[in-house]
Protein backbone atom coordinates (compact mmCIF):
# COMPACT_ATOMS: atom_id res chain seq x y z
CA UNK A 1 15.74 29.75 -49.14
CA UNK A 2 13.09 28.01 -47.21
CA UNK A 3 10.32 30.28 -48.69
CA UNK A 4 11.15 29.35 -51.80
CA UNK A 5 10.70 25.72 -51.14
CA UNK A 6 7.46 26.37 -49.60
CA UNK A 7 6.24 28.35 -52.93
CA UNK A 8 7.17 24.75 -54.90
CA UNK A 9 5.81 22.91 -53.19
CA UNK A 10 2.71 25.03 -52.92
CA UNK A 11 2.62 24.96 -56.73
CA UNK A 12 3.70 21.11 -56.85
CA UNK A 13 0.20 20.73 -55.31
CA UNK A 14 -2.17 22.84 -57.03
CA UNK A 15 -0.95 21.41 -60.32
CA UNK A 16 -1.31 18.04 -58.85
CA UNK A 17 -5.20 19.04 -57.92
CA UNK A 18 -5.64 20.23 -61.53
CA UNK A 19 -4.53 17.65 -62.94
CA UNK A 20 -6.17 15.01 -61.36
CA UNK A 21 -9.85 17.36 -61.24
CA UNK A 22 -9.24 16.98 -65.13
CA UNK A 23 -8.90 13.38 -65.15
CA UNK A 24 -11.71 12.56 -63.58
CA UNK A 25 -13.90 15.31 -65.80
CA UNK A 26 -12.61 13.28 -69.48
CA UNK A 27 -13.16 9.71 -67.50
CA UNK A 28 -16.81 11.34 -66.95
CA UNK A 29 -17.37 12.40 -70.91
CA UNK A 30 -15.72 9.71 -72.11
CA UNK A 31 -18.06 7.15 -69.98
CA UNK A 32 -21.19 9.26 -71.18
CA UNK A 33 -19.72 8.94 -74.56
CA UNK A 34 -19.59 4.79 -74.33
CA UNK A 35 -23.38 4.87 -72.64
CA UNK A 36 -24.86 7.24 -75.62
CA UNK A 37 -22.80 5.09 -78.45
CA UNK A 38 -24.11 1.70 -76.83
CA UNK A 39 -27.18 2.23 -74.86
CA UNK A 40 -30.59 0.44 -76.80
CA UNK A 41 -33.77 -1.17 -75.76
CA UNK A 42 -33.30 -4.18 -73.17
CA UNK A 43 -29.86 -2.56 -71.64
CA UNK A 44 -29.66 -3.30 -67.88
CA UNK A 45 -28.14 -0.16 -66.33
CA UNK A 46 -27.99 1.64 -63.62
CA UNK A 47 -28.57 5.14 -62.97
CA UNK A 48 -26.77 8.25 -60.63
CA UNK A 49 -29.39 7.19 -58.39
CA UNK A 50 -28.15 3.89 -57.99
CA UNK A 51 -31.28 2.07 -59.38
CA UNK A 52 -30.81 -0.55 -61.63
CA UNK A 53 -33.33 -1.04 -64.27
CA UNK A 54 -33.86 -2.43 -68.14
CA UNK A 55 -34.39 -0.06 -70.94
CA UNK A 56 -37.84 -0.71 -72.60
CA UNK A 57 -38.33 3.14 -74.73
CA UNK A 58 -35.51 4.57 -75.86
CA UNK A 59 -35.66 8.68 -77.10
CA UNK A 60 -32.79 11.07 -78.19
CA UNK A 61 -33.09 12.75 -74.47
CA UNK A 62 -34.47 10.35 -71.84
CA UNK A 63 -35.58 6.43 -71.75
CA UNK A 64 -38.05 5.08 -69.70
CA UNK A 65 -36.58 2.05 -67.67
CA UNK A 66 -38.22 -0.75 -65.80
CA UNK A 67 -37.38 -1.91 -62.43
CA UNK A 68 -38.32 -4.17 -59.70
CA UNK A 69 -39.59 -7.71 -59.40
CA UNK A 70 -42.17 -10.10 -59.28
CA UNK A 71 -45.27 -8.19 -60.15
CA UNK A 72 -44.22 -5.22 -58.30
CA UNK A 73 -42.58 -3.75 -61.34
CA UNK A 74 -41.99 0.60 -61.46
CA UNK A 75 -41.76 2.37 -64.62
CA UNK A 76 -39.17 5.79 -64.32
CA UNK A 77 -38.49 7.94 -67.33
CA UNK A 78 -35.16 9.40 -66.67
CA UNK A 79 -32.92 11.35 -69.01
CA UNK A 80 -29.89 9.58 -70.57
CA UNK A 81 -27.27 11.75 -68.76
CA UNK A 82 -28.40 10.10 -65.66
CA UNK A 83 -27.14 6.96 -66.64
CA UNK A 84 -24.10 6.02 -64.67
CA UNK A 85 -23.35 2.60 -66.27
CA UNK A 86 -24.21 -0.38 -68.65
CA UNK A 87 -24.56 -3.37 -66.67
CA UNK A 88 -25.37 -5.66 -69.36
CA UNK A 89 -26.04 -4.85 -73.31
């Protein structure tokens, strides 16, 4: 009897794990979904790298973003999958 509870429970958890690993994977695609749909030229975002930037070239596979202040300004030209949010469209 009291293996049998342990076995439940055993599989109580793993589908719990599964379940939540998949909900996070479709939050993921449906967020990169929302950044490709919405993204354009003079987007503030911010990338996996956590650095914010505006979008001044925008391509099919990467955009090259602007970042900094002042006249100490960096150009990057990162890929569009790296984007981890729209800050401001």
């Amino acid at each position: 009897m009291n293996l049998k509870l342990e076995y439940i429970i055993l599989i109580i958890l793993a589908l719990m794990f599964y379940f939540y690993s998949l909900k996070d994977d479709l939050d993921k695609k449906k967020n990169k979904k929302f950044i490709k749909k919405n993204l354009k030229v003079g987007s503030k975002i911010l990338t996996e790298s956590k650095i914010i930037g505006e979008v001044i070239e925008l391509s099919t596979t990467d955009c090259l973003i602007i970042s900094g202040k002042d006249e100490k300004y960096s150009y990057f030209l990162i890929e569009t999958d790296s984007i981890e949010k729209i800050l401001e469209i």
